[in-house]
C-alpha atoms as a PDB file:
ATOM      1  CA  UNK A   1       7.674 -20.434  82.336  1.00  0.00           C
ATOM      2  CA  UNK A   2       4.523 -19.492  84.691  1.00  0.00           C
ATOM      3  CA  UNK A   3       1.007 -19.677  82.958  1.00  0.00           C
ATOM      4  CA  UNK A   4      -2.114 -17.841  83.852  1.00  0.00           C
ATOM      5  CA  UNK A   5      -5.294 -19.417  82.790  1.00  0.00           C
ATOM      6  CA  UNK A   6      -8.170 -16.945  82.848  1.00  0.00           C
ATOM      7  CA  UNK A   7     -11.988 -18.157  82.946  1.00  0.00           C
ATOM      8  CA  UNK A   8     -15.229 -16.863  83.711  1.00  0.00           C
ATOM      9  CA  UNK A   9     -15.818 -14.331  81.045  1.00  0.00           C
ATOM     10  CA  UNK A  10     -18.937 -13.644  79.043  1.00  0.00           C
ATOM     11  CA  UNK A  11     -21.766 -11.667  78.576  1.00  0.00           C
ATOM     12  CA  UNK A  12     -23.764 -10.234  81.236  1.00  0.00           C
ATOM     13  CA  UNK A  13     -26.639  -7.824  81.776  1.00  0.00           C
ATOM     14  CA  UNK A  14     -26.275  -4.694  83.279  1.00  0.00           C
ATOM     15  CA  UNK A  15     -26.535  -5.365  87.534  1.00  0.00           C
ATOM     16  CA  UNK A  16     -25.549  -9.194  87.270  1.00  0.00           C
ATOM     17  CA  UNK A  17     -22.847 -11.192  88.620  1.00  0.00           C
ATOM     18  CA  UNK A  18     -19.595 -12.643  86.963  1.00  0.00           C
ATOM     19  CA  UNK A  19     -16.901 -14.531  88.651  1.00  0.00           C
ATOM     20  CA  UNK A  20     -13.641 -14.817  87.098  1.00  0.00           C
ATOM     21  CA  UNK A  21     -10.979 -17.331  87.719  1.00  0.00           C
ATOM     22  CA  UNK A  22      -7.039 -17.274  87.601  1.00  0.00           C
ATOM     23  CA  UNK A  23      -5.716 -19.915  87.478  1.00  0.00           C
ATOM     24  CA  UNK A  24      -1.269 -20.131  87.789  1.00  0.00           C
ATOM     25  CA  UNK A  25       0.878 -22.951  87.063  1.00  0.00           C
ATOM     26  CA  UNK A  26       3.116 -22.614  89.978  1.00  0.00           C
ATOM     27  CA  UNK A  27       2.060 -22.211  93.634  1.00  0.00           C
ATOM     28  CA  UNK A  28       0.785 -18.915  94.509  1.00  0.00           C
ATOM     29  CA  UNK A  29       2.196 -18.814  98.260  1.00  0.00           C
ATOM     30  CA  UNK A  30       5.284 -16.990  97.359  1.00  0.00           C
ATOM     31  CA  UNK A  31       3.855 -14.276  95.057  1.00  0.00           C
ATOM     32  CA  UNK A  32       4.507 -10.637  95.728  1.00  0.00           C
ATOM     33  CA  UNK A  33       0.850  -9.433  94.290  1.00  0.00           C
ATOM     34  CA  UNK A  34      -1.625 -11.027  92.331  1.00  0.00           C
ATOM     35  CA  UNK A  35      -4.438  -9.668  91.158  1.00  0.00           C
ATOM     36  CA  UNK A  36      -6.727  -8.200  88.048  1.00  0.00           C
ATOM     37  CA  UNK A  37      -6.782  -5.448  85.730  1.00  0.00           C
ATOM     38  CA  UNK A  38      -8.647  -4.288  82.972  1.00  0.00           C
ATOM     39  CA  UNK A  39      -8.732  -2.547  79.775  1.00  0.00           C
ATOM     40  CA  UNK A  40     -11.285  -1.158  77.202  1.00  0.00           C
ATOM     41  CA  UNK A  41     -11.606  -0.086  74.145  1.00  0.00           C
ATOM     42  CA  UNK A  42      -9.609   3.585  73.359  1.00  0.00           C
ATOM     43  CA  UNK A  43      -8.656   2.964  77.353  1.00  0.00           C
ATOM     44  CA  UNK A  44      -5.354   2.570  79.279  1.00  0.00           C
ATOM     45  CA  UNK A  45      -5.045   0.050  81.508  1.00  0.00           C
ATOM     46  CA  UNK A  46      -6.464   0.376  84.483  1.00  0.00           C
ATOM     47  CA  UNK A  47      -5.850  -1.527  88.002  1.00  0.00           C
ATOM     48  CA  UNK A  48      -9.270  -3.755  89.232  1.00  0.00           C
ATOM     49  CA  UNK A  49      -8.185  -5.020  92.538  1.00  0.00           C
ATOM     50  CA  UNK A  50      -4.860  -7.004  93.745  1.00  0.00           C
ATOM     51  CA  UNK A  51      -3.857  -9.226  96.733  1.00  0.00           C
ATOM     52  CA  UNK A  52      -0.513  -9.471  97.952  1.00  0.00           C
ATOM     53  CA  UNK A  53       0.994 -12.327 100.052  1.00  0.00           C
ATOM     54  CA  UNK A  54       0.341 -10.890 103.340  1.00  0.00           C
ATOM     55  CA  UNK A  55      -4.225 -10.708 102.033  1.00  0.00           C
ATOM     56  CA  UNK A  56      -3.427  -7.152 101.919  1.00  0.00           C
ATOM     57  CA  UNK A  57      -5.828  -6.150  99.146  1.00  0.00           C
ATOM     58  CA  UNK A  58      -6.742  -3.077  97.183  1.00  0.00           C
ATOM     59  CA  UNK A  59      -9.255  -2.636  94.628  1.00  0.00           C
ATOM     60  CA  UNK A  60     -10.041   0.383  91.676  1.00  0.00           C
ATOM     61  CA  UNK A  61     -12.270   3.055  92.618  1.00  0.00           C
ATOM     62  CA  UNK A  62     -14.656   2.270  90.397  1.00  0.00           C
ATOM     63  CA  UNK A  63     -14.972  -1.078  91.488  1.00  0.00           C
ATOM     64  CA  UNK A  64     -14.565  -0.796  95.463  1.00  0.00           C
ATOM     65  CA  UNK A  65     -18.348  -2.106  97.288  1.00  0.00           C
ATOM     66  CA  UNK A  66     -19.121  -4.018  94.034  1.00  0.00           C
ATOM     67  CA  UNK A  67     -16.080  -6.296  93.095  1.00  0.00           C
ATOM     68  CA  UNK A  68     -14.013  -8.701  95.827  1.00  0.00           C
ATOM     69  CA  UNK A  69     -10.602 -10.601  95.104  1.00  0.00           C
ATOM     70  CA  UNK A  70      -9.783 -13.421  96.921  1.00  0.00           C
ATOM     71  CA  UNK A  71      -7.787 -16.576  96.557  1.00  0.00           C
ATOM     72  CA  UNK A  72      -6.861 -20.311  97.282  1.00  0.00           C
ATOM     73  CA  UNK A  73      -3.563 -21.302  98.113  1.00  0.00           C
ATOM     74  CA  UNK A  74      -4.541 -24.916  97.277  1.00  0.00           C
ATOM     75  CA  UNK A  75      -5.841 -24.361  93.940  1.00  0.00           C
ATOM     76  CA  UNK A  76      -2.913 -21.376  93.047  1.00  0.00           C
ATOM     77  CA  UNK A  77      -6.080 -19.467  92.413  1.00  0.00           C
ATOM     78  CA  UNK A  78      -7.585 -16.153  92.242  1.00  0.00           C
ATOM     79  CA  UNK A  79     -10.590 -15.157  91.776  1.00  0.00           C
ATOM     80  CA  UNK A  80     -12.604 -11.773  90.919  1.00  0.00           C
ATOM     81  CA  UNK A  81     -16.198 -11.540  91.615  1.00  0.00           C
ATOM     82  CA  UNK A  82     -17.751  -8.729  90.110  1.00  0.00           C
ATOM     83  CA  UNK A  83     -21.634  -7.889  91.572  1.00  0.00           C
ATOM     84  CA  UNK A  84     -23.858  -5.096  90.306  1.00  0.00           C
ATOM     85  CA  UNK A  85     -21.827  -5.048  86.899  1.00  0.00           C
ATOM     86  CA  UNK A  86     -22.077  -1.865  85.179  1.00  0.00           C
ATOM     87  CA  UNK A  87     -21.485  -1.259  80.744  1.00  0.00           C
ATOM     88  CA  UNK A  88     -18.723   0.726  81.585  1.00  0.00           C
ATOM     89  CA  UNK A  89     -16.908  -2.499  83.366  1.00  0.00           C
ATOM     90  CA  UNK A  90     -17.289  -4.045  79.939  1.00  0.00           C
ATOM     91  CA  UNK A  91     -13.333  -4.571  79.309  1.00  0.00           C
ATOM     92  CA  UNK A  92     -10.994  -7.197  78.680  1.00  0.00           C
ATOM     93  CA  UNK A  93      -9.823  -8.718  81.712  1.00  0.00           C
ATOM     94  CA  UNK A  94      -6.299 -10.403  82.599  1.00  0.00           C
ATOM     95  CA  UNK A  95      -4.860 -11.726  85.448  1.00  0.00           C
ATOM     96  CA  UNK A  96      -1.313 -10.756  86.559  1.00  0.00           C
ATOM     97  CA  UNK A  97       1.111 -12.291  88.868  1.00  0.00           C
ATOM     98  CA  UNK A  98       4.087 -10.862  90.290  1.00  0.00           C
ATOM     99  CA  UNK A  99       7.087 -13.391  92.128  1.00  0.00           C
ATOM    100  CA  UNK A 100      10.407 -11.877  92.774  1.00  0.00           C
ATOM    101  CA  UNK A 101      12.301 -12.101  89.863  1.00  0.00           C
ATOM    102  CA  UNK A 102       9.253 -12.585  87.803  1.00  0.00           C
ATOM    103  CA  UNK A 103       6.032 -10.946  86.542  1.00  0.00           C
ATOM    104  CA  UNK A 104       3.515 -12.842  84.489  1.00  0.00           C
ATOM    105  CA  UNK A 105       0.115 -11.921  82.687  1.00  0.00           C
ATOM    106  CA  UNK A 106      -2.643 -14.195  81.580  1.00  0.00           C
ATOM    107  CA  UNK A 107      -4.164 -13.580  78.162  1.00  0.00           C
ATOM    108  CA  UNK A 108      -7.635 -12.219  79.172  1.00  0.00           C
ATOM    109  CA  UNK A 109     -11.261 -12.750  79.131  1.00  0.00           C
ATOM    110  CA  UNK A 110     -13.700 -10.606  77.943  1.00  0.00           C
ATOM    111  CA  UNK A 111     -16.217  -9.210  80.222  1.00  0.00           C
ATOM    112  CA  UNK A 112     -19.129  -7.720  78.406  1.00  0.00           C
ATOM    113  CA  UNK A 113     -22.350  -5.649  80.197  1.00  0.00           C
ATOM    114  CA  UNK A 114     -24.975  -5.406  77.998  1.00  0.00           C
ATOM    115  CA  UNK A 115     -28.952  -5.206  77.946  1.00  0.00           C
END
């Protein structure tokens, strides 16, 4: 069984900075996609960004120029950092990771924008 461990959540003011971490138990050279999404209250899901094994990356369009994925290979980490953070990003946050034969979600961190 994979894990996800999600960190980096909290409360933030409206134009800060969060980053958030993902953290898999496994190595994340082989994965298909990685990546974050997000959902709010009354909301559906909704895709934040994603980085497949080749760095190929793609991001929300509510989030592209403000948020950037990347990851570590060595640490089987990914990380989300969110700039210029807006109310309506507030959402709960997971990380999913896809490997053939296998797709796996954290349990999510909230990210709350707030004055």
């Amino acid at each position: 069984q994979v894990q996800l461990v999600e960190s980096g959540g909290g409360l933030v003011q409206p134009g800060g900075s969060l980053r958030l971490s993902c953290a898999a138990s496994r190595s994340i050279v082989s994965i298909v996609a990685m990546g974050w999404y997000r959902q709010a209250p009354g909301k559906q899901l909704e895709l934040v960004a994603t980085i497949t094994s080749s760095g190929t990356i793609n991001y929300g369009d509510s989030v592209k120029g403000r948020f950037t994925i990347s990851r570590d290979n060595a640490k089987n980490t990914v990380y989300l950092q969110m700039n210029s953070l807006k109310p309506e990003d507030t959402a709960v946050y997971s990380c999913r990771a896809d490997w053939i034969g296998g797709r796996y979600w954290g349990q999510g961190t909230q990210v709350t924008v707030s004055s």
